[in-house]
PDB file of N, CA and C in Angstrom:
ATOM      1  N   UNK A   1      -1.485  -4.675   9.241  1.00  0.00           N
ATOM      2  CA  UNK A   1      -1.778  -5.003   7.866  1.00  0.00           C
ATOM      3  C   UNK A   1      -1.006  -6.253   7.440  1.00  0.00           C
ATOM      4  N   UNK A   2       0.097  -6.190   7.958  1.00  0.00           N
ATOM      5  CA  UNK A   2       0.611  -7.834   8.247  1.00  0.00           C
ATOM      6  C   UNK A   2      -0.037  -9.102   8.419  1.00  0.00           C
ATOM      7  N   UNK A   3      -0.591  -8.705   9.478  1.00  0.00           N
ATOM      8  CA  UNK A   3      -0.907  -9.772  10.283  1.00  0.00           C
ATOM      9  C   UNK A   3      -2.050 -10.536   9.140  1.00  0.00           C
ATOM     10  N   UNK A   4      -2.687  -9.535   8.462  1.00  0.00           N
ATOM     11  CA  UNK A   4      -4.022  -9.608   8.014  1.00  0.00           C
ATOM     12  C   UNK A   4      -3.581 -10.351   6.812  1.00  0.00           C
ATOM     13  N   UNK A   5      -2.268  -9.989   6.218  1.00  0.00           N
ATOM     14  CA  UNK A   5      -1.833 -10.677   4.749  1.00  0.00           C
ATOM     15  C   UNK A   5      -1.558 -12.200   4.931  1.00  0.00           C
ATOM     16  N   UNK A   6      -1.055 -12.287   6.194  1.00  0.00           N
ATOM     17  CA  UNK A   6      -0.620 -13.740   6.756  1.00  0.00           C
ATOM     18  C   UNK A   6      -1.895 -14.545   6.516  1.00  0.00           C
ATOM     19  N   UNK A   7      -2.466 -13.734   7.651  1.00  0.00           N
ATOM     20  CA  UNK A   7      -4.382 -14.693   7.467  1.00  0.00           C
ATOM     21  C   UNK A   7      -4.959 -15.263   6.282  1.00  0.00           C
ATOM     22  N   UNK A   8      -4.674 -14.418   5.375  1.00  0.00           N
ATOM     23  CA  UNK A   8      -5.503 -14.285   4.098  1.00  0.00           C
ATOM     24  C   UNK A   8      -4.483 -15.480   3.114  1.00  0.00           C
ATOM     25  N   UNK A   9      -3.145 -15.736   3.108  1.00  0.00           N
ATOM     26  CA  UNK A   9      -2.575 -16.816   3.159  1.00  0.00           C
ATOM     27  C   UNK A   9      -2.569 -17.568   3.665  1.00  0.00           C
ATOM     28  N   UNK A  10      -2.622 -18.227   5.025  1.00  0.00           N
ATOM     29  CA  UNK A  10      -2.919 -19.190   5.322  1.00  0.00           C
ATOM     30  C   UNK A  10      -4.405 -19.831   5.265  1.00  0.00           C
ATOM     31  N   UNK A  11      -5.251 -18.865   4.875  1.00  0.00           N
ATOM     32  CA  UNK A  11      -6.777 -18.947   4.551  1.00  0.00           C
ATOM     33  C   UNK A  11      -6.425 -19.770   2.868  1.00  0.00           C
ATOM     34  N   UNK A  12      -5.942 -19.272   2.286  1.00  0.00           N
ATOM     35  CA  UNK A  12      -5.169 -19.886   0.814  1.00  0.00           C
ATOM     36  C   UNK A  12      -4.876 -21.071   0.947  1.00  0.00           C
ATOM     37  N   UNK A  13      -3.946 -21.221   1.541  1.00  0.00           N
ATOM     38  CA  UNK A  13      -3.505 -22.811   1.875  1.00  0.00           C
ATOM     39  C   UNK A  13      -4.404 -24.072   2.440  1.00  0.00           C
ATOM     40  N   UNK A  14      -5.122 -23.306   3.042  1.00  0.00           N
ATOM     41  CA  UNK A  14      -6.070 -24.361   4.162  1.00  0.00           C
ATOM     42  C   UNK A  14      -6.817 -24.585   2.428  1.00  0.00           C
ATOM     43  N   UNK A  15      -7.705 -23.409   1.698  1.00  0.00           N
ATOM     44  CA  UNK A  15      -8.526 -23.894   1.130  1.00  0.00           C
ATOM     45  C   UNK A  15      -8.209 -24.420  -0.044  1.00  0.00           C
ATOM     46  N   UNK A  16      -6.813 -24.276  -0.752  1.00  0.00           N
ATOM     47  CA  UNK A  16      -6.024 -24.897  -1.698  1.00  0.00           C
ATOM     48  C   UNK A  16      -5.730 -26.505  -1.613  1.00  0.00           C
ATOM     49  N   UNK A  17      -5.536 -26.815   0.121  1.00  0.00           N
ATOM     50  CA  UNK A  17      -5.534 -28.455   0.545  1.00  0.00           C
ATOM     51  C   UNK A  17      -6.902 -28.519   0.430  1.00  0.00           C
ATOM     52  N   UNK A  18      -7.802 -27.956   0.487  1.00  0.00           N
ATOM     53  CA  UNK A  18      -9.122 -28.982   0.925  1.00  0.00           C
ATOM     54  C   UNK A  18      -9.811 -29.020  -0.887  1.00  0.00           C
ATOM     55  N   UNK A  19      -9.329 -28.653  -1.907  1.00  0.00           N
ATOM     56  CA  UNK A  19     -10.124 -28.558  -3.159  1.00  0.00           C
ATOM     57  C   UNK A  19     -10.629 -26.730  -3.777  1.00  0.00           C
ATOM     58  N   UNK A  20     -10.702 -26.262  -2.232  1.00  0.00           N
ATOM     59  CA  UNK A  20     -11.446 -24.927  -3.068  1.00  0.00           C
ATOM     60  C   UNK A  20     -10.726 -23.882  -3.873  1.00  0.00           C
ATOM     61  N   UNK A  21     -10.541 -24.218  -5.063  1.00  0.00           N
ATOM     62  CA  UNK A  21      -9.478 -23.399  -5.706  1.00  0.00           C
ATOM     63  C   UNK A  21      -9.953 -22.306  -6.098  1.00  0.00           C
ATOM     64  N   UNK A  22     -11.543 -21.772  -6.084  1.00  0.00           N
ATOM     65  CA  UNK A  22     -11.772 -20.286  -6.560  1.00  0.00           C
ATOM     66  C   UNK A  22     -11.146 -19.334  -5.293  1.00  0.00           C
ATOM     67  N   UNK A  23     -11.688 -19.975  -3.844  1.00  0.00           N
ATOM     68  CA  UNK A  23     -11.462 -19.400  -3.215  1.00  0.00           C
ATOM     69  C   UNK A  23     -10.017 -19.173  -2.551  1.00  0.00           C
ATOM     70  N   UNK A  24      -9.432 -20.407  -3.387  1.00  0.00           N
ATOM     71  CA  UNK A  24      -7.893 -20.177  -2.675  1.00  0.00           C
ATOM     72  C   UNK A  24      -7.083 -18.964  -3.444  1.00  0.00           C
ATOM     73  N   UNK A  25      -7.837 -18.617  -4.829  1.00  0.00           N
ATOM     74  CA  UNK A  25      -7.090 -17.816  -5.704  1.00  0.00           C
ATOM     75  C   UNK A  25      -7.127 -16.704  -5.275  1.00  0.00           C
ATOM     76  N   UNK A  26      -8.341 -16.121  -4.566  1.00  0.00           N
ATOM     77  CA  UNK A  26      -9.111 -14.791  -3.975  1.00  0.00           C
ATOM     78  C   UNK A  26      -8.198 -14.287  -2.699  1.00  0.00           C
ATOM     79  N   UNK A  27      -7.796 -15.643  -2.285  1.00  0.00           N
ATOM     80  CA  UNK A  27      -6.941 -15.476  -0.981  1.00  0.00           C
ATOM     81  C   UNK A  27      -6.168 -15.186  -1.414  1.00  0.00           C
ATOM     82  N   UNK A  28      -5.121 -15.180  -2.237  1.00  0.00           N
ATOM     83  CA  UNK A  28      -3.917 -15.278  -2.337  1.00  0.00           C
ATOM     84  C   UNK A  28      -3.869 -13.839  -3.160  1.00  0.00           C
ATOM     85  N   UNK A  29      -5.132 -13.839  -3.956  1.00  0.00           N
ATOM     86  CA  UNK A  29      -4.817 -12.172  -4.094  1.00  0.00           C
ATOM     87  C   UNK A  29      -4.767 -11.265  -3.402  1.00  0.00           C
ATOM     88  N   UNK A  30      -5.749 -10.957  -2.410  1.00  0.00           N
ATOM     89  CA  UNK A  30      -6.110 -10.500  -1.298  1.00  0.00           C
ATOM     90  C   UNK A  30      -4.886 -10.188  -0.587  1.00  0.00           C
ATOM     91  N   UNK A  31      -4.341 -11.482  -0.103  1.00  0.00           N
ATOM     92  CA  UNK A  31      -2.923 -11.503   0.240  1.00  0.00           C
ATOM     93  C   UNK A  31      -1.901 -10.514  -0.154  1.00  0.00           C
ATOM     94  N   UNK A  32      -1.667 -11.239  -1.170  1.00  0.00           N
ATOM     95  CA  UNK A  32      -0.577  -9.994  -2.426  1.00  0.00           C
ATOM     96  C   UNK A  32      -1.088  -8.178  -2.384  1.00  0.00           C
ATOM     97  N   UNK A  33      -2.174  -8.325  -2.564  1.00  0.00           N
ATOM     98  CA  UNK A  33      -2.507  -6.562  -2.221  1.00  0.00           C
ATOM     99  C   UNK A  33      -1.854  -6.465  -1.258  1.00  0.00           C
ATOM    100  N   UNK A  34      -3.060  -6.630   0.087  1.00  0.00           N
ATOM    101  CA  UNK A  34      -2.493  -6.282   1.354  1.00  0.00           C
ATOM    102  C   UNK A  34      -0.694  -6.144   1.878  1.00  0.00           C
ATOM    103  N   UNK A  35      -0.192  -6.969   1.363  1.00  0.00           N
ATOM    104  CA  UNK A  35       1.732  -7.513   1.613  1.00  0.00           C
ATOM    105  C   UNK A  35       2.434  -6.132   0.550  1.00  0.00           C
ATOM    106  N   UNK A  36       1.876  -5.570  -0.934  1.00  0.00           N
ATOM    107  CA  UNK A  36       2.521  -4.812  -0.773  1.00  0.00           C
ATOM    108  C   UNK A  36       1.970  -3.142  -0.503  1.00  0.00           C
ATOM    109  N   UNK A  37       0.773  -3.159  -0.607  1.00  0.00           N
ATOM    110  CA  UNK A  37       0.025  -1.694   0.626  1.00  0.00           C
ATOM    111  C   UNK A  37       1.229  -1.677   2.246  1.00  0.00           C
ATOM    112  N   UNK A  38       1.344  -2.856   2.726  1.00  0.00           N
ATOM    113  CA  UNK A  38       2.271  -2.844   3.699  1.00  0.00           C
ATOM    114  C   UNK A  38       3.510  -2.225   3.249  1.00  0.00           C
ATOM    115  N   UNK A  39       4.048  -2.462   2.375  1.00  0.00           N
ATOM    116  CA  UNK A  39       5.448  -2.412   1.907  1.00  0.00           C
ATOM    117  C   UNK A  39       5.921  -1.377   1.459  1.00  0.00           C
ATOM    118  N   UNK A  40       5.021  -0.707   0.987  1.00  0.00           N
ATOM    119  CA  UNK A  40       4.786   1.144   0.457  1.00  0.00           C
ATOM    120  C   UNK A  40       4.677   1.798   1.917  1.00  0.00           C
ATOM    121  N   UNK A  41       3.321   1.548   2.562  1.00  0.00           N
ATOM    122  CA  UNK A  41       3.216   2.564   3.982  1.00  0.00           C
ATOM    123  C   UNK A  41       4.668   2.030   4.724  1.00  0.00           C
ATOM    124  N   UNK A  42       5.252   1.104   4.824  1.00  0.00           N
ATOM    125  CA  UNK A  42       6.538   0.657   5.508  1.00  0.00           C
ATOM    126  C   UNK A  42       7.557   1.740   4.824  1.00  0.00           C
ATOM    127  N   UNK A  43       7.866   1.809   3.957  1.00  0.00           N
ATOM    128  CA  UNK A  43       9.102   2.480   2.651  1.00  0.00           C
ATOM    129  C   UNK A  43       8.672   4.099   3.197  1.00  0.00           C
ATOM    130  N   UNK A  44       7.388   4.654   3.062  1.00  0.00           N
ATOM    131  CA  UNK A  44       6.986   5.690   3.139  1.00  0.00           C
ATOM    132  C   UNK A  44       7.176   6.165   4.589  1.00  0.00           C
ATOM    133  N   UNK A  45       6.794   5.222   5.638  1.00  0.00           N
ATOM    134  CA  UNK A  45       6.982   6.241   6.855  1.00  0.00           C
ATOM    135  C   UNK A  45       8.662   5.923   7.067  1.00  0.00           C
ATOM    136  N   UNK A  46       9.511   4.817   6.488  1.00  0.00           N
ATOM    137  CA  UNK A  46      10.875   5.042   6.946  1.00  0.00           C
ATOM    138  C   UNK A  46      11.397   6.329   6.040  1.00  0.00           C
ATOM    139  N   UNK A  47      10.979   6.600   5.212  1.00  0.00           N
ATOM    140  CA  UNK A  47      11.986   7.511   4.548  1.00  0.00           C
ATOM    141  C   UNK A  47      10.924   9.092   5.203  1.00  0.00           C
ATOM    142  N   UNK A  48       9.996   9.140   5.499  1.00  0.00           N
ATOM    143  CA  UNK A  48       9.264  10.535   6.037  1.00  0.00           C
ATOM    144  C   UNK A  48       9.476  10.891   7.511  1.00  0.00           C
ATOM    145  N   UNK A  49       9.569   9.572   8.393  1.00  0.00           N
ATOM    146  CA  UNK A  49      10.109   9.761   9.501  1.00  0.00           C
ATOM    147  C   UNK A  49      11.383  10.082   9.684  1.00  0.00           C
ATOM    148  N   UNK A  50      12.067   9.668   8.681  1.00  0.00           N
ATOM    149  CA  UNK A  50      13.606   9.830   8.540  1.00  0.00           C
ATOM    150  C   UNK A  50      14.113  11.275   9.071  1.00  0.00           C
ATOM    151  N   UNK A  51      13.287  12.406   7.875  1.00  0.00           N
ATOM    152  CA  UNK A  51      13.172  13.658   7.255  1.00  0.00           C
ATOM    153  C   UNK A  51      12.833  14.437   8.431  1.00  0.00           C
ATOM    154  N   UNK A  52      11.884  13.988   9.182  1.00  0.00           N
ATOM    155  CA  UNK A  52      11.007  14.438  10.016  1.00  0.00           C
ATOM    156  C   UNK A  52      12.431  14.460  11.367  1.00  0.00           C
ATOM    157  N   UNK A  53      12.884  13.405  11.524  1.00  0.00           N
ATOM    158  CA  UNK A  53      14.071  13.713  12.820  1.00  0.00           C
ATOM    159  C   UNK A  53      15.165  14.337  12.560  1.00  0.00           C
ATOM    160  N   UNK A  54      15.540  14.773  11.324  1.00  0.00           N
ATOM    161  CA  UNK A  54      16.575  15.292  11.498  1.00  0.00           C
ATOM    162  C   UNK A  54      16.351  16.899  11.053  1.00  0.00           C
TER     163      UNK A  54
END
């Protein structure tokens, strides 16, 4: 889900240099979802896996 937020930013950038600013905005939201959906399932399995080993 990383990898995918990266894409979707550098998809931003490419189309932010070339003029396309509707689509650079879409990216960059896109982005921002995805980065923190990561950041929750990240938080969530460290603190459930945590629970789970001991």
């Amino acid at each position: 889900m990383l990898y995918y937020s990266l894409v979707f930013l550098i998809v931003a950038l490419v189309a932010a240099a070339l003029g396309f600013g509707g689509i650079a905005g879409v990216s960059v939201g896109i982005a921002k979802i995805l980065f923190f959906v990561f950041l929750v399932l990240f938080v969530l399995s460290l603190v459930f896996g945590g629970i789970r080993r001991t």
